[in-house]
C-alpha atoms as a PDB file:
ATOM      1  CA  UNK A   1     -60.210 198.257  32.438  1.00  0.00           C
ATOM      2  CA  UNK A   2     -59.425 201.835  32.249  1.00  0.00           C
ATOM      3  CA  UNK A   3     -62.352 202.386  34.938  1.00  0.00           C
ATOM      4  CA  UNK A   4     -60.684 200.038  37.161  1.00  0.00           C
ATOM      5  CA  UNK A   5     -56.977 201.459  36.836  1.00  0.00           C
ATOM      6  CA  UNK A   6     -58.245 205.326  37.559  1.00  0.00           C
ATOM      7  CA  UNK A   7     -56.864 206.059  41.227  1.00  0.00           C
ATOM      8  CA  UNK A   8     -59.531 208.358  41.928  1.00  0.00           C
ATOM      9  CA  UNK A   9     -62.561 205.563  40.852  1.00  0.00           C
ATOM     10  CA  UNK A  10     -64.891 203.693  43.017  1.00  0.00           C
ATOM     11  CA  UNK A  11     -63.374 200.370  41.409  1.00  0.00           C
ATOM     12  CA  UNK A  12     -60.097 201.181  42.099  1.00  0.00           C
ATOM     13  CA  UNK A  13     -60.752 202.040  45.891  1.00  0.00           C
ATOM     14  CA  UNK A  14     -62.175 198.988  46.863  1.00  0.00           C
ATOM     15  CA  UNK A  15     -60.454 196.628  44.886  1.00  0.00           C
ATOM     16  CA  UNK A  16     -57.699 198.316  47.027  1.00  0.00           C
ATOM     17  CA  UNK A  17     -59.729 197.841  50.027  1.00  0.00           C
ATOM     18  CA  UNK A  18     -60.446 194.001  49.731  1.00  0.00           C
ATOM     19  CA  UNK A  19     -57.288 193.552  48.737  1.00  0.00           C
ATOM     20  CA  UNK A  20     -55.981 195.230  52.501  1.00  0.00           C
ATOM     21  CA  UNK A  21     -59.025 192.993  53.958  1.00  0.00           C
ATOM     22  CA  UNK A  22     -58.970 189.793  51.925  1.00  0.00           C
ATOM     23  CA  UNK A  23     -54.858 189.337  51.839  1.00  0.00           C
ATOM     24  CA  UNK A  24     -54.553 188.552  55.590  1.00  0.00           C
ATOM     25  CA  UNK A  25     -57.374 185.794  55.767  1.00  0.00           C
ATOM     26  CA  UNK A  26     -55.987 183.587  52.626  1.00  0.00           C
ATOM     27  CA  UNK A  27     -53.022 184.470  54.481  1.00  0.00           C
ATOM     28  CA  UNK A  28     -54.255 183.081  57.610  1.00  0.00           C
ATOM     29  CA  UNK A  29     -56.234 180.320  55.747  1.00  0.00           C
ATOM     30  CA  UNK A  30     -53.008 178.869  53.925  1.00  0.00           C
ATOM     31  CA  UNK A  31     -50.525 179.327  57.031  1.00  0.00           C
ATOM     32  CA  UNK A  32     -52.874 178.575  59.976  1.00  0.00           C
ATOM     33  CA  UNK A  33     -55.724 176.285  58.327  1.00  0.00           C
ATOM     34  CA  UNK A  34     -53.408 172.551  57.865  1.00  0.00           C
ATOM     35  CA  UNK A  35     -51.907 172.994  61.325  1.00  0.00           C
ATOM     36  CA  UNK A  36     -55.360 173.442  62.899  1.00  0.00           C
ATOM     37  CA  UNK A  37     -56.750 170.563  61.048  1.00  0.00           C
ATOM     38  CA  UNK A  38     -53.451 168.703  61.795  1.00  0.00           C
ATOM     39  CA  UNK A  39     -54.251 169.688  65.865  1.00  0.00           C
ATOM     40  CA  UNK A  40     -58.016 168.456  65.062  1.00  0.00           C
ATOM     41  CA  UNK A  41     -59.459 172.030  65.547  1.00  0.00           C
ATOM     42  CA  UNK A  42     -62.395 171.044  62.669  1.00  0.00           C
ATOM     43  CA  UNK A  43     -65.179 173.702  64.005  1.00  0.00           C
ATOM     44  CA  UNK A  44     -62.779 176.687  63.833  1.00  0.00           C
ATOM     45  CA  UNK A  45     -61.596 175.572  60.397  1.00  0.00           C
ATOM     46  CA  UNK A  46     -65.240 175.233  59.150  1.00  0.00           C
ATOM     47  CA  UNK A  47     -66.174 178.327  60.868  1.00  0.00           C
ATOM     48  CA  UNK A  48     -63.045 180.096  59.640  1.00  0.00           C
ATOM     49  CA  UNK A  49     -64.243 179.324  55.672  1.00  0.00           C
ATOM     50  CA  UNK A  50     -67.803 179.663  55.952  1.00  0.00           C
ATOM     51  CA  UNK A  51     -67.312 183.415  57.810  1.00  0.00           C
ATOM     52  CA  UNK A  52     -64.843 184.004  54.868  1.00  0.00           C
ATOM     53  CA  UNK A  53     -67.394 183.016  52.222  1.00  0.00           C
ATOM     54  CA  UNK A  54     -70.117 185.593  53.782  1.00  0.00           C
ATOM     55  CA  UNK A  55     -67.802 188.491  54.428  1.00  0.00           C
ATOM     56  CA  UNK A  56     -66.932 188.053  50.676  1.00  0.00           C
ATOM     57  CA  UNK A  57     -70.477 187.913  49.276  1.00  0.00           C
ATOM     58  CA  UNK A  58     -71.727 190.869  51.712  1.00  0.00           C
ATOM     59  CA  UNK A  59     -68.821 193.209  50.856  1.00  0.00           C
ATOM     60  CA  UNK A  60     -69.409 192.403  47.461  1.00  0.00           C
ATOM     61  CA  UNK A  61     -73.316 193.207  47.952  1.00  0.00           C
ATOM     62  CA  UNK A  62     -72.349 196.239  49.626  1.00  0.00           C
ATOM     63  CA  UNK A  63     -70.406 197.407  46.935  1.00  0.00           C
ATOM     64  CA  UNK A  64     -72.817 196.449  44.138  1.00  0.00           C
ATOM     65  CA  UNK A  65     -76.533 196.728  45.309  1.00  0.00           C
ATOM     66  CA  UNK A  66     -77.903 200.230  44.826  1.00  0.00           C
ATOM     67  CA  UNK A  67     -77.639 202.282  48.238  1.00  0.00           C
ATOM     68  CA  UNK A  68     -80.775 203.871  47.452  1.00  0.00           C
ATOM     69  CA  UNK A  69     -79.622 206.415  44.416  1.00  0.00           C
ATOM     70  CA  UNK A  70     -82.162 209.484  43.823  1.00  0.00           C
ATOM     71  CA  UNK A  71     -82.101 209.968  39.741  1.00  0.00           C
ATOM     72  CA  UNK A  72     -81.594 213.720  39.172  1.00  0.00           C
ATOM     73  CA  UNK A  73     -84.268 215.870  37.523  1.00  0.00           C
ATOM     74  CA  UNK A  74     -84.829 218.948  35.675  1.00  0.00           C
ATOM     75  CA  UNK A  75     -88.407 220.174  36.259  1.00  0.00           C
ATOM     76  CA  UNK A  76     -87.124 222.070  39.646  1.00  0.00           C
ATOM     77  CA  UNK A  77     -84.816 224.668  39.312  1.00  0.00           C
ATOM     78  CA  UNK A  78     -85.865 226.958  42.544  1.00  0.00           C
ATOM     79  CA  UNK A  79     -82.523 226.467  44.759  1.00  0.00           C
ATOM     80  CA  UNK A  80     -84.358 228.478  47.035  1.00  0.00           C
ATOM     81  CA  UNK A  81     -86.990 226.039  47.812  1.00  0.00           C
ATOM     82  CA  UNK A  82     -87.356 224.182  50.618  1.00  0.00           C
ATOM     83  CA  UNK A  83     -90.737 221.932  52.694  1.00  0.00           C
ATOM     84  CA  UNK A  84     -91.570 221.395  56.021  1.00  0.00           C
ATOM     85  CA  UNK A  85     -93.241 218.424  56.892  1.00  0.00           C
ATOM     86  CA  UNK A  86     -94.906 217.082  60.090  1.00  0.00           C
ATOM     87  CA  UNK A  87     -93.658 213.609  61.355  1.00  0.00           C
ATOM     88  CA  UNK A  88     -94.457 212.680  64.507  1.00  0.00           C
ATOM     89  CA  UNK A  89     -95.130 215.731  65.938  1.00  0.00           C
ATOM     90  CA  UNK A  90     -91.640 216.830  64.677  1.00  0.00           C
ATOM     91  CA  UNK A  91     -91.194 219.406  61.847  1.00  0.00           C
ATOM     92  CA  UNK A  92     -88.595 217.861  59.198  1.00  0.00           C
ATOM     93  CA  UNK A  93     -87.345 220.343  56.731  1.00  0.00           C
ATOM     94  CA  UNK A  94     -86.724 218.672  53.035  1.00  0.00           C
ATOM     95  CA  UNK A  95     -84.684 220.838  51.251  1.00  0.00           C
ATOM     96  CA  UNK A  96     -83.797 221.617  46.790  1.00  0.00           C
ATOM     97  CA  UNK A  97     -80.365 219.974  45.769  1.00  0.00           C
ATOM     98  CA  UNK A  98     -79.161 222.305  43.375  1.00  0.00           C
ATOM     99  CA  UNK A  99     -76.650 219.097  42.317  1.00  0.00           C
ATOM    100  CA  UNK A 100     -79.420 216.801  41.559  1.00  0.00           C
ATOM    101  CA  UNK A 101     -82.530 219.243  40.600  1.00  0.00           C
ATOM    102  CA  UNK A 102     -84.741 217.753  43.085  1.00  0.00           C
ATOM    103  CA  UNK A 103     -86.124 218.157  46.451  1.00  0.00           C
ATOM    104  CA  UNK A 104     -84.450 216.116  48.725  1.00  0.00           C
ATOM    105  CA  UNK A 105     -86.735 213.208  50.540  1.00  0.00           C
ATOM    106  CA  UNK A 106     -86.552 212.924  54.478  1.00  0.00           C
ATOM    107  CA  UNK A 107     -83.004 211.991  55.774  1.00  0.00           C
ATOM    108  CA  UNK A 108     -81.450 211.504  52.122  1.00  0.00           C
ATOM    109  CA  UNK A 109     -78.536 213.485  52.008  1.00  0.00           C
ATOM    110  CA  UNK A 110     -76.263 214.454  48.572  1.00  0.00           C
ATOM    111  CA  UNK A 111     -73.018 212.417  48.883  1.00  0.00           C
ATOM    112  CA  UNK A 112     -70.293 215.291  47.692  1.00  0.00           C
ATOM    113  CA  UNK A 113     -67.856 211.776  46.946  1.00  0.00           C
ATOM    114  CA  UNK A 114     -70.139 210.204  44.699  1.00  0.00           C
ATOM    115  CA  UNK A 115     -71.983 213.363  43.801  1.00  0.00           C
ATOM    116  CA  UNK A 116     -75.477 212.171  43.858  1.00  0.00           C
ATOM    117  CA  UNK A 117     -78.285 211.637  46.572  1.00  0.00           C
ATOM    118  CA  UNK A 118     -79.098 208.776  48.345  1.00  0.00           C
ATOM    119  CA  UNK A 119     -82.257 207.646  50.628  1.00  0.00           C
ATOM    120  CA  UNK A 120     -81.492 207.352  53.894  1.00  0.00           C
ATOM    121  CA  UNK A 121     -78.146 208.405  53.627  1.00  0.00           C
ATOM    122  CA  UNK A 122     -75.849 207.051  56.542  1.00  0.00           C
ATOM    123  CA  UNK A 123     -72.522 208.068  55.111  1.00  0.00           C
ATOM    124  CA  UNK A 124     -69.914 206.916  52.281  1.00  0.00           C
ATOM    125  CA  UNK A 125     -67.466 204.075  53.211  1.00  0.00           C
ATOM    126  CA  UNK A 126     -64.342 204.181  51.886  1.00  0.00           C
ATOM    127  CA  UNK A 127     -63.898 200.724  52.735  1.00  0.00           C
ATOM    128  CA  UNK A 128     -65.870 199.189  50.218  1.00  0.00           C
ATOM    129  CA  UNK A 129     -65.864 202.280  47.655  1.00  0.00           C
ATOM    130  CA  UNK A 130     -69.917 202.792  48.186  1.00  0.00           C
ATOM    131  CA  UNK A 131     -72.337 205.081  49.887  1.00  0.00           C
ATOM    132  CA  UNK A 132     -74.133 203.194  52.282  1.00  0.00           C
ATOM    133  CA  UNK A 133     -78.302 203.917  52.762  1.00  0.00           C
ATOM    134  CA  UNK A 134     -81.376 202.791  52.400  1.00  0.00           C
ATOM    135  CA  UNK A 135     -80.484 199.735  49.885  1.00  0.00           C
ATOM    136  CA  UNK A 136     -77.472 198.413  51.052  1.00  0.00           C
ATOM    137  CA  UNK A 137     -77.544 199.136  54.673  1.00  0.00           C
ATOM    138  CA  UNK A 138     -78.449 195.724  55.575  1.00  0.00           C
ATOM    139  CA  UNK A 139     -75.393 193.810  53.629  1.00  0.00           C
ATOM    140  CA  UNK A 140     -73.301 196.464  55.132  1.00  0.00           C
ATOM    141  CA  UNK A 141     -74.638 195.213  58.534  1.00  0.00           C
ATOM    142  CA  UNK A 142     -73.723 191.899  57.633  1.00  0.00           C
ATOM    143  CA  UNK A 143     -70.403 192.690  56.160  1.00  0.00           C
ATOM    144  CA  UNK A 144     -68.771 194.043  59.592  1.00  0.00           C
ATOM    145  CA  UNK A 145     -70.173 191.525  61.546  1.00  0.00           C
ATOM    146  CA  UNK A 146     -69.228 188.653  59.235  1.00  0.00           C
ATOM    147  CA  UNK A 147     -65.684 190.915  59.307  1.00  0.00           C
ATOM    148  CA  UNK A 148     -65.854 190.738  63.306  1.00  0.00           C
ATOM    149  CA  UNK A 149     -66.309 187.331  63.699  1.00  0.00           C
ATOM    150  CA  UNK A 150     -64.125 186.287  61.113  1.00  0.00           C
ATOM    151  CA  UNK A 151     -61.286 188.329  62.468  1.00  0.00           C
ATOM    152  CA  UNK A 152     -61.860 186.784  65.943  1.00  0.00           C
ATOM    153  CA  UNK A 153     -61.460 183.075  64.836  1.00  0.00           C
ATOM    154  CA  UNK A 154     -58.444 184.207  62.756  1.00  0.00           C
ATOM    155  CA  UNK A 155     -57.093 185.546  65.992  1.00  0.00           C
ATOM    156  CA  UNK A 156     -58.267 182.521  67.921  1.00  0.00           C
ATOM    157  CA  UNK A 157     -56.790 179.836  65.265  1.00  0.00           C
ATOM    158  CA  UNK A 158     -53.431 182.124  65.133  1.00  0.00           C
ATOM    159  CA  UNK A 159     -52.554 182.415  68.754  1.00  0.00           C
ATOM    160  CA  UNK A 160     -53.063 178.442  69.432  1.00  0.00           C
ATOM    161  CA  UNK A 161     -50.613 178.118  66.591  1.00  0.00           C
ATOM    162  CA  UNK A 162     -48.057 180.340  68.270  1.00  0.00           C
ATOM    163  CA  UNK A 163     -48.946 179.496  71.700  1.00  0.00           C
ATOM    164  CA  UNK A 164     -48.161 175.779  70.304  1.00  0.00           C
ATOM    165  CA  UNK A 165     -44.806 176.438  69.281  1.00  0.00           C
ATOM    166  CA  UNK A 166     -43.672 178.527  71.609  1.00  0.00           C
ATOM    167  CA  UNK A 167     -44.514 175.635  74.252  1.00  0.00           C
ATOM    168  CA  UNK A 168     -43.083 173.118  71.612  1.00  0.00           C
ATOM    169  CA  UNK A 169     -39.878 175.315  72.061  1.00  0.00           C
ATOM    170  CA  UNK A 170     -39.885 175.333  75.766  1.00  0.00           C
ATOM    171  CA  UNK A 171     -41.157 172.276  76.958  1.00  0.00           C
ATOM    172  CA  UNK A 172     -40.373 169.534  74.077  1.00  0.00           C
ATOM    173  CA  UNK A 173     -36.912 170.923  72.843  1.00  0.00           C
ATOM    174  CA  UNK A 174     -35.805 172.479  76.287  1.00  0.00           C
ATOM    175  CA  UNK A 175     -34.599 175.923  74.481  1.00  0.00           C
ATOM    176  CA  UNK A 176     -33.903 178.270  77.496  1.00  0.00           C
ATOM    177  CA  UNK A 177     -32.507 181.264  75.158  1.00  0.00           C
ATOM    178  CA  UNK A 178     -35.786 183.571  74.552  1.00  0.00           C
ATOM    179  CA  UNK A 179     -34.008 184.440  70.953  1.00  0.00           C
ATOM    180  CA  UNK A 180     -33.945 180.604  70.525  1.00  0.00           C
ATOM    181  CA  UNK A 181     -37.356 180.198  71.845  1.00  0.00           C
ATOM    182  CA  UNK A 182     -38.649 183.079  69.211  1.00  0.00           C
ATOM    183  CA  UNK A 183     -36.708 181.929  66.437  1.00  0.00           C
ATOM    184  CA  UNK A 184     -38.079 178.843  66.807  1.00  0.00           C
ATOM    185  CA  UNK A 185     -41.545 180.051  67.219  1.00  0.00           C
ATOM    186  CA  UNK A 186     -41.309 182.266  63.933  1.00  0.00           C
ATOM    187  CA  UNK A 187     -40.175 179.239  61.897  1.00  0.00           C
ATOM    188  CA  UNK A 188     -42.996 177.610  62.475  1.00  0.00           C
ATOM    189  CA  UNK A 189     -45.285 180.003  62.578  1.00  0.00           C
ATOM    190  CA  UNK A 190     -44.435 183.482  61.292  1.00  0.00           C
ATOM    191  CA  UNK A 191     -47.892 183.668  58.843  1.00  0.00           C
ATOM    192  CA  UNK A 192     -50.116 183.279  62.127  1.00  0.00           C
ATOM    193  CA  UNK A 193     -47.651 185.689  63.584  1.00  0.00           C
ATOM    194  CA  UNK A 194     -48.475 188.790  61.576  1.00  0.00           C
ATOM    195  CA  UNK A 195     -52.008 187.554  61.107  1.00  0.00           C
ATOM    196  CA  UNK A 196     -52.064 187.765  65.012  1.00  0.00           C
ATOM    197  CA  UNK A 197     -51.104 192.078  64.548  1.00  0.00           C
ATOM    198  CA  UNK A 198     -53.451 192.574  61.901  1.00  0.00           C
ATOM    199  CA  UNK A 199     -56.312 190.492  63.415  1.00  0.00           C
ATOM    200  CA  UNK A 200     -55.574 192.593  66.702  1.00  0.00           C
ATOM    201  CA  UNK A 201     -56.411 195.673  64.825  1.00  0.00           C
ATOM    202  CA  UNK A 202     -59.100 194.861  62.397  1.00  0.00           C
ATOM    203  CA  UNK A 203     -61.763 192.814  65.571  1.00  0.00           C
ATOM    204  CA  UNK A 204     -61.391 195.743  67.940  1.00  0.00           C
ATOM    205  CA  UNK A 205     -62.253 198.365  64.609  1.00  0.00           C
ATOM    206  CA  UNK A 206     -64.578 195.909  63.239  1.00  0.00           C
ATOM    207  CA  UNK A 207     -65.992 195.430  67.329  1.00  0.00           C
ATOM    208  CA  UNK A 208     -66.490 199.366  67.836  1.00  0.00           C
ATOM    209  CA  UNK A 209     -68.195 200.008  64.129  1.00  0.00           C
ATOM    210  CA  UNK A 210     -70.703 196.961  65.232  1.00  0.00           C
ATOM    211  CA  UNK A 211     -71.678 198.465  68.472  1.00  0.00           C
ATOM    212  CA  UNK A 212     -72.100 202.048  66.776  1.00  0.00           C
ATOM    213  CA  UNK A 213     -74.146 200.969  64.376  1.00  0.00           C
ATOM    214  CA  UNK A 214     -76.014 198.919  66.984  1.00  0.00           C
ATOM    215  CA  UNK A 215     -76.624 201.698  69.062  1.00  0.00           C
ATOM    216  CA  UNK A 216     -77.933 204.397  66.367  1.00  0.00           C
ATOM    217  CA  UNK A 217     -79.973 201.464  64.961  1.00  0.00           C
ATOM    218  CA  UNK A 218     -81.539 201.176  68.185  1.00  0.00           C
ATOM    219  CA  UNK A 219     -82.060 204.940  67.960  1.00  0.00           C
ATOM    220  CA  UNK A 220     -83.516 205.195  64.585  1.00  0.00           C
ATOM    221  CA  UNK A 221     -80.379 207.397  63.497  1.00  0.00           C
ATOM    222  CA  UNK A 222     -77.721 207.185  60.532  1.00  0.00           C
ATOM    223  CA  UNK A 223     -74.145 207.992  61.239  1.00  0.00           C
ATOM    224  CA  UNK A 224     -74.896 211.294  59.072  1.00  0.00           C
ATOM    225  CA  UNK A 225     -77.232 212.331  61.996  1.00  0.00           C
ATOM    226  CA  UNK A 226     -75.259 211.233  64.656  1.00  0.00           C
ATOM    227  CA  UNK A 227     -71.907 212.888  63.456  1.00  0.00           C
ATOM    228  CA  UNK A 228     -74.388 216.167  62.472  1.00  0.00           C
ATOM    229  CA  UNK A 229     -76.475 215.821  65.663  1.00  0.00           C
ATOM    230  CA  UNK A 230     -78.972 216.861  63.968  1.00  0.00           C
ATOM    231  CA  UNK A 231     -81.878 215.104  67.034  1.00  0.00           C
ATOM    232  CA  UNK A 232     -81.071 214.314  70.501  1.00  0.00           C
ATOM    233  CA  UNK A 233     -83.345 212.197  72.090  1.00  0.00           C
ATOM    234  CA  UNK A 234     -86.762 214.161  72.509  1.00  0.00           C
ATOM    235  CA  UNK A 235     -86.050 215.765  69.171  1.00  0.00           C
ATOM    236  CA  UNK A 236     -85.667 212.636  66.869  1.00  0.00           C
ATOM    237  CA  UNK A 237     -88.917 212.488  64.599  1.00  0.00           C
ATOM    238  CA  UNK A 238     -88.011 208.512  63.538  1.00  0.00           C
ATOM    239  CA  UNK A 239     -87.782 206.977  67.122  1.00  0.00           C
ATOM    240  CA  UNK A 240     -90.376 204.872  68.246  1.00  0.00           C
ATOM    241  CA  UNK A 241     -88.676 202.642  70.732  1.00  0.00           C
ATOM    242  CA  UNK A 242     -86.188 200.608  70.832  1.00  0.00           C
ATOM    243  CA  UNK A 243     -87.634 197.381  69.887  1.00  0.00           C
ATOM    244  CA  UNK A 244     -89.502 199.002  66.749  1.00  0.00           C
ATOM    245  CA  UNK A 245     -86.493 200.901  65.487  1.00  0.00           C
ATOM    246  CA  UNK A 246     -84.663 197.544  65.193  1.00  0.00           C
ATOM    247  CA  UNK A 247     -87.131 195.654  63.795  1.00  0.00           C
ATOM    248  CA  UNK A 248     -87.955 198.819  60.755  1.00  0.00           C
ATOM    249  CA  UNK A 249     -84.257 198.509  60.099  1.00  0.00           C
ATOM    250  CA  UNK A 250     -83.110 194.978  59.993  1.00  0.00           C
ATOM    251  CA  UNK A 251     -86.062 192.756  59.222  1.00  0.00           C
ATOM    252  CA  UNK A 252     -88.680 195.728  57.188  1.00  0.00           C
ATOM    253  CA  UNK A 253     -88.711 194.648  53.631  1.00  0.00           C
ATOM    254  CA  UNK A 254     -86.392 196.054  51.429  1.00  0.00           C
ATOM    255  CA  UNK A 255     -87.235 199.784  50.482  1.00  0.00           C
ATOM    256  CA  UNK A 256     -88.908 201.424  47.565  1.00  0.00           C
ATOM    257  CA  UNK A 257     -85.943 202.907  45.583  1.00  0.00           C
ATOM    258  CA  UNK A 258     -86.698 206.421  43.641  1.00  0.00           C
END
């Protein structure tokens, strides 16, 4: 309990963190969810839940699975020391971690937040309190895309339910004051309201992490490189086409963990 009540602790952080992602979809699921089934919208309902369900159990994942942790040693102690290897015609430098006492695989990178190394480090995400790499990259995958498409039927479900009773205003009870008509509206529905500003937000951020994570996938790149530019595109000792680079990252089996 302690663990989890320390500000600075990776249990604290993303509790934090689902609780900023998880409060607006029960809110939208208790404020939006009867009027939709009420209005016979039964796909977005179902699609609603079951997205909710797998955003859940993937940030959980995320958060739990091991991103791909490199125990420390003691048997090197040369900070010094440092490998180049050949791959793909490309010389990759591996370097000592004077942190861990070991030297550094290919494209594993010491997190300074979590203060160990990780395989195939793309970078730490404060979102759900984890480094992300070579174990959990996938459920991290899943995670913002589950998070996309969920946001996107919350914002779907919540603008027919204010575009409903702002009609309902307008057409049925012949309000012609716009401070009647929003009063009215906000009655009614005020939950789908702020879900609407939120939602807004979280599909375009959730939209634009997808798509960079699409493209450096199709690169063979982490976010790490990328930020670091550490290979442009003749330089990059892990690209071997477009089609390959997707299919090592998202259907390869799951990686050999030191």
């Amino acid at each position: 309990m302690s663990t989890l009540c320390n500000f600075n602790s990776r249990y604290f952080k993303a509790a934090v963190s689902a609780i900023l992602i998880v409060g607006p979809c029960v809110l939208y699921l208790i404020s939006t969810s009867r009027w939709l089934y009420l209005e016979k919208y039964y796909s977005l309902i179902a699609s609603s839940y079951i997205l909710f369900l797998m955003m859940i159990i993937s940030m959980a994942l995320t958060f739990l699975k091991d991103p791909g942790v490199i125990k420390p040693r003691s048997e090197f102690s040369n900070p010094l020391y440092s490998l180049d290897l050949q791959i793909n015609a490309q010389i990759v430098r591996v370097k000592f971690c004077p942190d861990c006492k070991i030297i550094r695989p290919p494209r594993s990178v010491h997190c300074n937040v979590c203060n160990h190394c990780v395989d195939r480090f793309d970078h730490h995400c404060p979102w759900v309190g984890a480094c992300i790499g070579a174990g959990n990259y996938k459920t991290f995958i899943l995670f913002i895309s589950t998070l996309f498409l969920l946001e996107l039927s919350m914002l779907v479900g919540s603008c027919k339910m204010v575009d409903h009773f702002t009609r309902e205003a307008t057409d049925v009870l012949k309000l012609e004051n716009s401070t009647k008509v929003f009063i009215h509206t906000m009655n009614n529905s005020a939950g789908a309201a702020v879900v609407i500003g939120f939602a807004c937000f979280t599909t375009l951020f959730a939209l634009s992490l997808l798509i960079f994570h699409c493209y450096i996938g199709a690169m063979n790149k982490t976010t790490f490189e990328e930020i670091k530019r550490l290979y442009n595109e003749t330089s990059n000792p892990w690209y071997s086409g477009i089609s390959r680079n997707i299919a090592e990252l998202f259907l390869s089996p799951a990686p050999k963990l030191y």
